[in-house]
N, C-alpha and C. Protein backbone atom coordinates (compact mmCIF):
# COMPACT_ATOMS: atom_id res chain seq x y z
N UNK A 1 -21.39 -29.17 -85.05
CA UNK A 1 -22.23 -30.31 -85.27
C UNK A 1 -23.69 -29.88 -85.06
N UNK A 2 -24.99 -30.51 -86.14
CA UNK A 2 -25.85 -30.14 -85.79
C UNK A 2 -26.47 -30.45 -84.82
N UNK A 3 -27.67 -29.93 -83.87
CA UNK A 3 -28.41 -30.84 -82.89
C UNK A 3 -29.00 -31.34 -83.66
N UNK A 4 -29.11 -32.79 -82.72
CA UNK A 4 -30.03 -34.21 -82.81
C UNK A 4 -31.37 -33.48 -83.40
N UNK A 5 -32.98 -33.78 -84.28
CA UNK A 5 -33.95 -33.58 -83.86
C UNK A 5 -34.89 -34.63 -84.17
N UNK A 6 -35.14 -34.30 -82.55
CA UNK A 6 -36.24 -35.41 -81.97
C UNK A 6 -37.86 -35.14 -81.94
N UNK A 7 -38.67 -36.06 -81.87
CA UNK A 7 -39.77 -35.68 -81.87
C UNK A 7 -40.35 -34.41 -81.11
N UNK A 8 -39.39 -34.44 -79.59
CA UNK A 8 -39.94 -33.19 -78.64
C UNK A 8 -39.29 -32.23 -79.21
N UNK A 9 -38.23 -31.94 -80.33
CA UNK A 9 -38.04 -30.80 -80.42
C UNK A 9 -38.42 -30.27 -81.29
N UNK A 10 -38.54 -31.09 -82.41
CA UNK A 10 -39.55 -30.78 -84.03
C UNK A 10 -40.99 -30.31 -83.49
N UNK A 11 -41.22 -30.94 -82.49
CA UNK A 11 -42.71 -30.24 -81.35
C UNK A 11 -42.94 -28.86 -80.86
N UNK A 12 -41.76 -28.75 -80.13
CA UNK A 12 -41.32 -27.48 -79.60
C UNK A 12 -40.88 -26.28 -80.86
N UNK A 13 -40.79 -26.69 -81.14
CA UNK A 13 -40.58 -25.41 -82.65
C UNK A 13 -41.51 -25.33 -83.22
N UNK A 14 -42.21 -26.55 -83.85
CA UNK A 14 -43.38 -26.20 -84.52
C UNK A 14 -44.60 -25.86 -83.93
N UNK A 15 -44.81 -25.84 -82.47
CA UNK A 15 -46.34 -26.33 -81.94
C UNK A 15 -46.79 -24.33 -82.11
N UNK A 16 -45.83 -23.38 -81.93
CA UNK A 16 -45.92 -22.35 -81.33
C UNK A 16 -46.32 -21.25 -82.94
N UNK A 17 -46.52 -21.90 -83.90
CA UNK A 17 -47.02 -21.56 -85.39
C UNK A 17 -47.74 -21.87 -85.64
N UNK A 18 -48.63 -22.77 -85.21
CA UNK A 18 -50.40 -22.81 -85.68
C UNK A 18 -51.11 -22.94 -84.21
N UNK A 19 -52.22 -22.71 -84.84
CA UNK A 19 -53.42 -22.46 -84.04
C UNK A 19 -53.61 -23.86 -83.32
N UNK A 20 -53.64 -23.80 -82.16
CA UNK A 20 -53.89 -24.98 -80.92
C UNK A 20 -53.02 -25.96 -80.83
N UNK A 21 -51.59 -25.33 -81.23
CA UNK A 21 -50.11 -26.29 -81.60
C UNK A 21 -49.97 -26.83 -80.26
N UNK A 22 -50.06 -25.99 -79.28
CA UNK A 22 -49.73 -27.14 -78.27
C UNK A 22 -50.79 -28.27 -77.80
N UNK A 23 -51.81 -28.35 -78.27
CA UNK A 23 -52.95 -29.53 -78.09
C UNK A 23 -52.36 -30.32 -79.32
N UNK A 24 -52.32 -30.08 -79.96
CA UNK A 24 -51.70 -30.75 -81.24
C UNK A 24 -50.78 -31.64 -80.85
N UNK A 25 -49.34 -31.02 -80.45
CA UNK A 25 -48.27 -31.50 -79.89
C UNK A 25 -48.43 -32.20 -79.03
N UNK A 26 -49.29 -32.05 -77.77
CA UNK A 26 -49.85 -32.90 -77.12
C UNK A 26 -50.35 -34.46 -77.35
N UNK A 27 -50.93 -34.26 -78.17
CA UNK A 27 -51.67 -35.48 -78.60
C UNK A 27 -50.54 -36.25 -79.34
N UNK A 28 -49.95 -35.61 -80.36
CA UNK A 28 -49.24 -36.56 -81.21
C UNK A 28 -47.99 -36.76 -80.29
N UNK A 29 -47.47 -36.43 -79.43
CA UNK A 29 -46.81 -36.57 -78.26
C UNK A 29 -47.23 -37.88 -77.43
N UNK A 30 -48.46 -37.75 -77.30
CA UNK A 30 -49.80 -39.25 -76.69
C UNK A 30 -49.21 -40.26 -77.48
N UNK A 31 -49.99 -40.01 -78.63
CA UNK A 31 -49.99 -41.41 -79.50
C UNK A 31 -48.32 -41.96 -79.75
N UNK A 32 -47.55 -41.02 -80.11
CA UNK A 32 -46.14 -41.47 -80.25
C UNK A 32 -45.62 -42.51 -78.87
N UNK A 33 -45.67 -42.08 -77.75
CA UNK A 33 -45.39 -42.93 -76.51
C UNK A 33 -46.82 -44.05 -76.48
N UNK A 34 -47.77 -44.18 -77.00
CA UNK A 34 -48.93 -45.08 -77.06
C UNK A 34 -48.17 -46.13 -78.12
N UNK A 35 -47.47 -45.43 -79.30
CA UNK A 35 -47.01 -46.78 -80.14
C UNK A 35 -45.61 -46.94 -79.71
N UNK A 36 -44.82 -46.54 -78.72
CA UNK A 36 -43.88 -47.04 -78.19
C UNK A 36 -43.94 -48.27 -77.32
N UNK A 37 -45.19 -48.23 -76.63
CA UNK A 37 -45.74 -49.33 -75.47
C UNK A 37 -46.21 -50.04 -76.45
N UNK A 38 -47.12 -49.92 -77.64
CA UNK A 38 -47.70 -51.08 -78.57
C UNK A 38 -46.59 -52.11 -78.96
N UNK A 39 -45.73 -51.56 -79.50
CA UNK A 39 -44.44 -51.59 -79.62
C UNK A 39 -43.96 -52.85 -79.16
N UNK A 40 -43.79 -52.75 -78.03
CA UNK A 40 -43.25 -53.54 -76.83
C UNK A 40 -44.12 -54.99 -76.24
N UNK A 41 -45.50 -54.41 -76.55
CA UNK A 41 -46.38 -55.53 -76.57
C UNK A 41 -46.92 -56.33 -77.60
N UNK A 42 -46.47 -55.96 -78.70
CA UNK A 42 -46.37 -56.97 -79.86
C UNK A 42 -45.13 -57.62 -79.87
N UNK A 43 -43.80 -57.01 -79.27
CA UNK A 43 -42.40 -57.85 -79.48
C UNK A 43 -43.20 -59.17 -78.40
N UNK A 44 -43.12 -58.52 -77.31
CA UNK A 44 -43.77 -59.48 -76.34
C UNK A 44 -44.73 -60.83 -76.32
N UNK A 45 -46.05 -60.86 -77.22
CA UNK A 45 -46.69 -61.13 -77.85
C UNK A 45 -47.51 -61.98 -76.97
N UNK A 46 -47.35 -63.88 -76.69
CA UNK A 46 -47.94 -64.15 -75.96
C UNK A 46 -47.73 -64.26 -74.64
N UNK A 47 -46.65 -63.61 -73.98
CA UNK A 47 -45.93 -62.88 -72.87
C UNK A 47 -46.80 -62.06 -72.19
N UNK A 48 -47.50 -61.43 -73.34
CA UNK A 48 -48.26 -59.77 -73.08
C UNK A 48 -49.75 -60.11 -72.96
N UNK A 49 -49.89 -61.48 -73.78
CA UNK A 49 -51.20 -61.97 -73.70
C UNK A 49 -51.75 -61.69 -74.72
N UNK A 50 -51.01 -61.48 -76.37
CA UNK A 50 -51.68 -60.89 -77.37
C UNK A 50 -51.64 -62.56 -78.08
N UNK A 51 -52.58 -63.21 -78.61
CA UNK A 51 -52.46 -64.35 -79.26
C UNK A 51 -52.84 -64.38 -80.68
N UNK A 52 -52.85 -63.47 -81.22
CA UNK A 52 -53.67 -63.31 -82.62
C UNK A 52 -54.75 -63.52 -83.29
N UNK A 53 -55.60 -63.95 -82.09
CA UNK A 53 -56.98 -64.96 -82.44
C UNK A 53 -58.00 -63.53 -82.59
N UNK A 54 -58.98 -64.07 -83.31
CA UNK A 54 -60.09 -63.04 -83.69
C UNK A 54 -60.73 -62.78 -82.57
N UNK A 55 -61.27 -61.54 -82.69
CA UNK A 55 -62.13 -61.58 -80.89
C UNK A 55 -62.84 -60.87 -81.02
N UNK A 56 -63.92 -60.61 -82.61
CA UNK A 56 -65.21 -59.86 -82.77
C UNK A 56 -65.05 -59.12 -84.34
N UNK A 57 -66.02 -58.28 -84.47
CA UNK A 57 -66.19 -57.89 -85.83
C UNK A 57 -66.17 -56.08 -85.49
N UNK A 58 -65.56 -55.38 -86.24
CA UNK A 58 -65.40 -54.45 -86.28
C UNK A 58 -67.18 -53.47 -86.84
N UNK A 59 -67.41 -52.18 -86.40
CA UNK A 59 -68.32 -51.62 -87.29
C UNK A 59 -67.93 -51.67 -88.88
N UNK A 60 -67.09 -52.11 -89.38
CA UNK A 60 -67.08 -51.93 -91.11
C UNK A 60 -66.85 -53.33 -91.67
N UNK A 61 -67.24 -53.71 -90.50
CA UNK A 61 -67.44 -55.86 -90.73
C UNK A 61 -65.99 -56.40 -90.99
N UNK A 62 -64.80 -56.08 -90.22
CA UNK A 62 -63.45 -56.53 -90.69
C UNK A 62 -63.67 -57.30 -89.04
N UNK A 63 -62.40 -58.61 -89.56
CA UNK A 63 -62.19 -59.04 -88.21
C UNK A 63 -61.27 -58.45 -87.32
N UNK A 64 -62.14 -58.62 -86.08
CA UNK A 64 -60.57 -57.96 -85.38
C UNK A 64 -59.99 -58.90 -84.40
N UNK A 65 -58.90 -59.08 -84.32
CA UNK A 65 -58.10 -59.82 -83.66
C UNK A 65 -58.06 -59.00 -82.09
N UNK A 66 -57.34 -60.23 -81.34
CA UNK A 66 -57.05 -59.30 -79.80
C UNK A 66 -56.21 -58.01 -79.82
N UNK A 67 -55.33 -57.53 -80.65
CA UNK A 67 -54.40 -56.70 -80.80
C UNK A 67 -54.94 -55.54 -81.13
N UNK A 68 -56.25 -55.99 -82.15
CA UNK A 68 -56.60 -54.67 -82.42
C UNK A 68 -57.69 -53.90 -80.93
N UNK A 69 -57.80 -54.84 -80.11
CA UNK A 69 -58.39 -54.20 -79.14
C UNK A 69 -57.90 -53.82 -78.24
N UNK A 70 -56.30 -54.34 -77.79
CA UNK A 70 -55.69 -53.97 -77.03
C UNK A 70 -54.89 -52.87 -77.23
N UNK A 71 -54.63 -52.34 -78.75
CA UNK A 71 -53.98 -51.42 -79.21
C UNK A 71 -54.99 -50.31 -79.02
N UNK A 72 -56.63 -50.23 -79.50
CA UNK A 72 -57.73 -49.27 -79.16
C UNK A 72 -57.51 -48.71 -77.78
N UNK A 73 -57.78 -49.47 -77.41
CA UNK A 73 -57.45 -49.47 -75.20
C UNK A 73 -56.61 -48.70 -75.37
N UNK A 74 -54.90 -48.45 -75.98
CA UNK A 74 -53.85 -48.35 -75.49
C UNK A 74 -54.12 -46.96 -75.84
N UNK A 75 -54.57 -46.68 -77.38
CA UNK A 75 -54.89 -45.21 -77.73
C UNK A 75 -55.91 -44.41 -77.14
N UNK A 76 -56.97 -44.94 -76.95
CA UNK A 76 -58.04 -44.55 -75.94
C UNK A 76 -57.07 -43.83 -74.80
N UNK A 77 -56.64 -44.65 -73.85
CA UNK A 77 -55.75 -44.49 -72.51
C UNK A 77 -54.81 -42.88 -72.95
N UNK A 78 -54.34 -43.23 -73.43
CA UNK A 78 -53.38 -41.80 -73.87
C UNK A 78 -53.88 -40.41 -74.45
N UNK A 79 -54.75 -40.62 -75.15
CA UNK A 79 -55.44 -39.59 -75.53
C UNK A 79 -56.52 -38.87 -74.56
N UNK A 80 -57.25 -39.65 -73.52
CA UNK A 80 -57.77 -39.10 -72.63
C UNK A 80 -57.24 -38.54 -71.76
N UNK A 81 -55.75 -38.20 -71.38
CA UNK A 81 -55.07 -37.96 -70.67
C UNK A 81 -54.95 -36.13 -71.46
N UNK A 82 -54.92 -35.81 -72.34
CA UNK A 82 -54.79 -34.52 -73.17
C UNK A 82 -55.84 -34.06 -73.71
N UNK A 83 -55.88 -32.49 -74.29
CA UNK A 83 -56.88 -31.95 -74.66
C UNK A 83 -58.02 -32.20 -75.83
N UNK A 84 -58.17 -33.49 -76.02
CA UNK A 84 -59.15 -34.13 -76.64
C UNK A 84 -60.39 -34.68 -76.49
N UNK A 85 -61.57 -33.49 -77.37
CA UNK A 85 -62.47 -33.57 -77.40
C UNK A 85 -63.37 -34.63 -77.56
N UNK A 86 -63.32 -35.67 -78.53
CA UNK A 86 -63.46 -36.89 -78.57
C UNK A 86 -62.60 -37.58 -79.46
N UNK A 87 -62.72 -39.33 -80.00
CA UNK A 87 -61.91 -39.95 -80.16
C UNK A 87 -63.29 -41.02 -80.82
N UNK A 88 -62.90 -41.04 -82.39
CA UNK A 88 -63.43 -42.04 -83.37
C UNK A 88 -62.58 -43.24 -83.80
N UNK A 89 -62.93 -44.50 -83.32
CA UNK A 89 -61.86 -45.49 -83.71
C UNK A 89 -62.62 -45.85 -85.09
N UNK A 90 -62.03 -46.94 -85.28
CA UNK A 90 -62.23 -48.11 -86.98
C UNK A 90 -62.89 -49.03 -86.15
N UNK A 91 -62.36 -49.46 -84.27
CA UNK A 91 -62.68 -50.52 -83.61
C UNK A 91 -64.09 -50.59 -82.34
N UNK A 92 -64.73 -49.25 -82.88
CA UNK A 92 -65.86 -49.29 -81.67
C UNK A 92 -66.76 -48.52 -83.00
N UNK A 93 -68.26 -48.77 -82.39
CA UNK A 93 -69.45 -48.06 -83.82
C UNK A 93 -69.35 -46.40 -83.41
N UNK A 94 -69.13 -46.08 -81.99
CA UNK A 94 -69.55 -44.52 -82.07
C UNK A 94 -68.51 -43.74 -81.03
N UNK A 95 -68.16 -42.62 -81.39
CA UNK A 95 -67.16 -42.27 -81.13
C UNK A 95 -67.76 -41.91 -79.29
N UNK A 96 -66.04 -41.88 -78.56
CA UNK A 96 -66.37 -41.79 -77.11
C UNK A 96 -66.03 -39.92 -76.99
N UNK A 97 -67.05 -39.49 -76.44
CA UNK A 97 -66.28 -37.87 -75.79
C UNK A 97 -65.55 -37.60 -74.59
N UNK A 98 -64.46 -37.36 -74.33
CA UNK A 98 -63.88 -36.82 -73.40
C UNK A 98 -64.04 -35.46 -72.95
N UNK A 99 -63.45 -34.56 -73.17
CA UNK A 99 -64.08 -33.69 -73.25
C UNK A 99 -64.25 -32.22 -73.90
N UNK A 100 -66.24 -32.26 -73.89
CA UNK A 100 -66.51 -31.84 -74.57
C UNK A 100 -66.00 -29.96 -75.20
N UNK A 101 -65.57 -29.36 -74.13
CA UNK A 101 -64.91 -28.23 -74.35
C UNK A 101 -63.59 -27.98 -75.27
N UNK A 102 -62.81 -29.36 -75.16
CA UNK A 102 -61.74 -29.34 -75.96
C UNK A 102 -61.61 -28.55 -77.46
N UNK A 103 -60.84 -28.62 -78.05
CA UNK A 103 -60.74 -28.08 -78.97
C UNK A 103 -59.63 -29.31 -80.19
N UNK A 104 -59.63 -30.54 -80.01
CA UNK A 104 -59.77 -31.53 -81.10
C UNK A 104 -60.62 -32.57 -80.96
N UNK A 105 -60.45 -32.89 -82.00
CA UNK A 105 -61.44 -34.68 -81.94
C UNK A 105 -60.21 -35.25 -82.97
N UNK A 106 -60.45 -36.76 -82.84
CA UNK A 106 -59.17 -37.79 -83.17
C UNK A 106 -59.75 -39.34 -83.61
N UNK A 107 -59.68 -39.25 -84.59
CA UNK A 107 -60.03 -40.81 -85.81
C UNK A 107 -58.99 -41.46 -85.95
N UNK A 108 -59.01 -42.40 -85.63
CA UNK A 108 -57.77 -43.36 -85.61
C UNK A 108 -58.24 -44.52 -86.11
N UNK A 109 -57.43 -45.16 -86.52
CA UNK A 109 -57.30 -46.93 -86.73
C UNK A 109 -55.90 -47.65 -86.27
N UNK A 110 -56.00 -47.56 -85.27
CA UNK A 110 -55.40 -47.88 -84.25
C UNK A 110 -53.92 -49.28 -84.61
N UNK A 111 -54.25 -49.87 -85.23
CA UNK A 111 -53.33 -50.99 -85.34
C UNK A 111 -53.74 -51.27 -87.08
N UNK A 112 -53.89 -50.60 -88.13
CA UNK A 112 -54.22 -51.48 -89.52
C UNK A 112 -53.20 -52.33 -89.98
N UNK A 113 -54.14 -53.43 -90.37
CA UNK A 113 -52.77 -54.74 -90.69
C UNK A 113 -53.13 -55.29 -89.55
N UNK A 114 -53.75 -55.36 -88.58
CA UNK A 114 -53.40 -56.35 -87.83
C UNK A 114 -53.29 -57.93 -87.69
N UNK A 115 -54.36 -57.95 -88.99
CA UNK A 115 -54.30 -59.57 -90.18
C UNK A 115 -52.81 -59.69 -89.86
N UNK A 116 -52.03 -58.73 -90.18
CA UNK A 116 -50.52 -59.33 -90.67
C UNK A 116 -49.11 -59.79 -89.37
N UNK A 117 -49.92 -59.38 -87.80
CA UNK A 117 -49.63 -59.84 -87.22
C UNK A 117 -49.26 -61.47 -86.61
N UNK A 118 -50.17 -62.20 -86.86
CA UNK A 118 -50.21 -62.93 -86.27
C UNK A 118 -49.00 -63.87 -86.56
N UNK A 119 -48.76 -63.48 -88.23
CA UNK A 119 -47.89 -64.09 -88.81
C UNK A 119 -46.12 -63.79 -88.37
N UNK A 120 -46.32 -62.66 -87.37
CA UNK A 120 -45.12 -62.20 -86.79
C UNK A 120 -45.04 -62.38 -85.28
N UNK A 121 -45.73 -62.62 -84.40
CA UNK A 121 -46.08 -63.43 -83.36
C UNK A 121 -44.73 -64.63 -83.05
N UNK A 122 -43.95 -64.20 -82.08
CA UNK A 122 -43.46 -65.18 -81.69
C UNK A 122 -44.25 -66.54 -80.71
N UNK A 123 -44.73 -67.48 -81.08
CA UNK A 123 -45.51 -68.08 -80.43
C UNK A 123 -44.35 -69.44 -79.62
């Protein structure tokens, strides 16, 4: 029978073939357990304290709802924890540095669609 493969092991095989695979692995290791907890706090919804209501304007003039800020937070949180240099959202105007020696930087849009939440919101 074959082995299972899981994210840590498709990781572990691949990280050790390119250049800075294990920062790599790292990170997408981050974000994968970052949208496991997102995850959980959208099933959750107004449990978690996510209500779908708008709660400011993005730098590219989109609305953003509470989700999309609590999901930023969530990626922010995880990624500072690993070898990442800085971190460009969709949901803040200028990117934050962690640090600067690292050897990635990381653009995200953290939750897109989040318009389409609200409509899935157990309220």
């Amino acid at each position: 029978m074959d082995e299972r493969v899981t994210l840590r092991s498709h990781l572990d095989r691949s990280i050790a073939q390119i250049p800075h695979g294990d920062a790599i692995g790292a990170v997408i290791e981050a974000v994968a357990t970052a949208a496991i907890e997102l995850a959980a706090v959208i099933a959750d919804g107004p449990l978690a304290g996510v209500t779908g209501q708008d709660s400011g304007i993005n730098p590219d003039g989109d609305r953003q709802k509470d989700i999309d800020i609590i999901a930023d937070n969530m990626m922010r949180r995880a990624l500072r924890a690993g070898r990442v240099a800085a971190v460009l959202s969709e949901e803040v105007e200028l990117p934050e540095t962690f640090r600067p020696e690292a050897c990635l930087c990381v653009a995200i849009d953290p939750l897109d669609g989040s318009g389409n939440i609200e409509n899935n919101l157990s309220m």
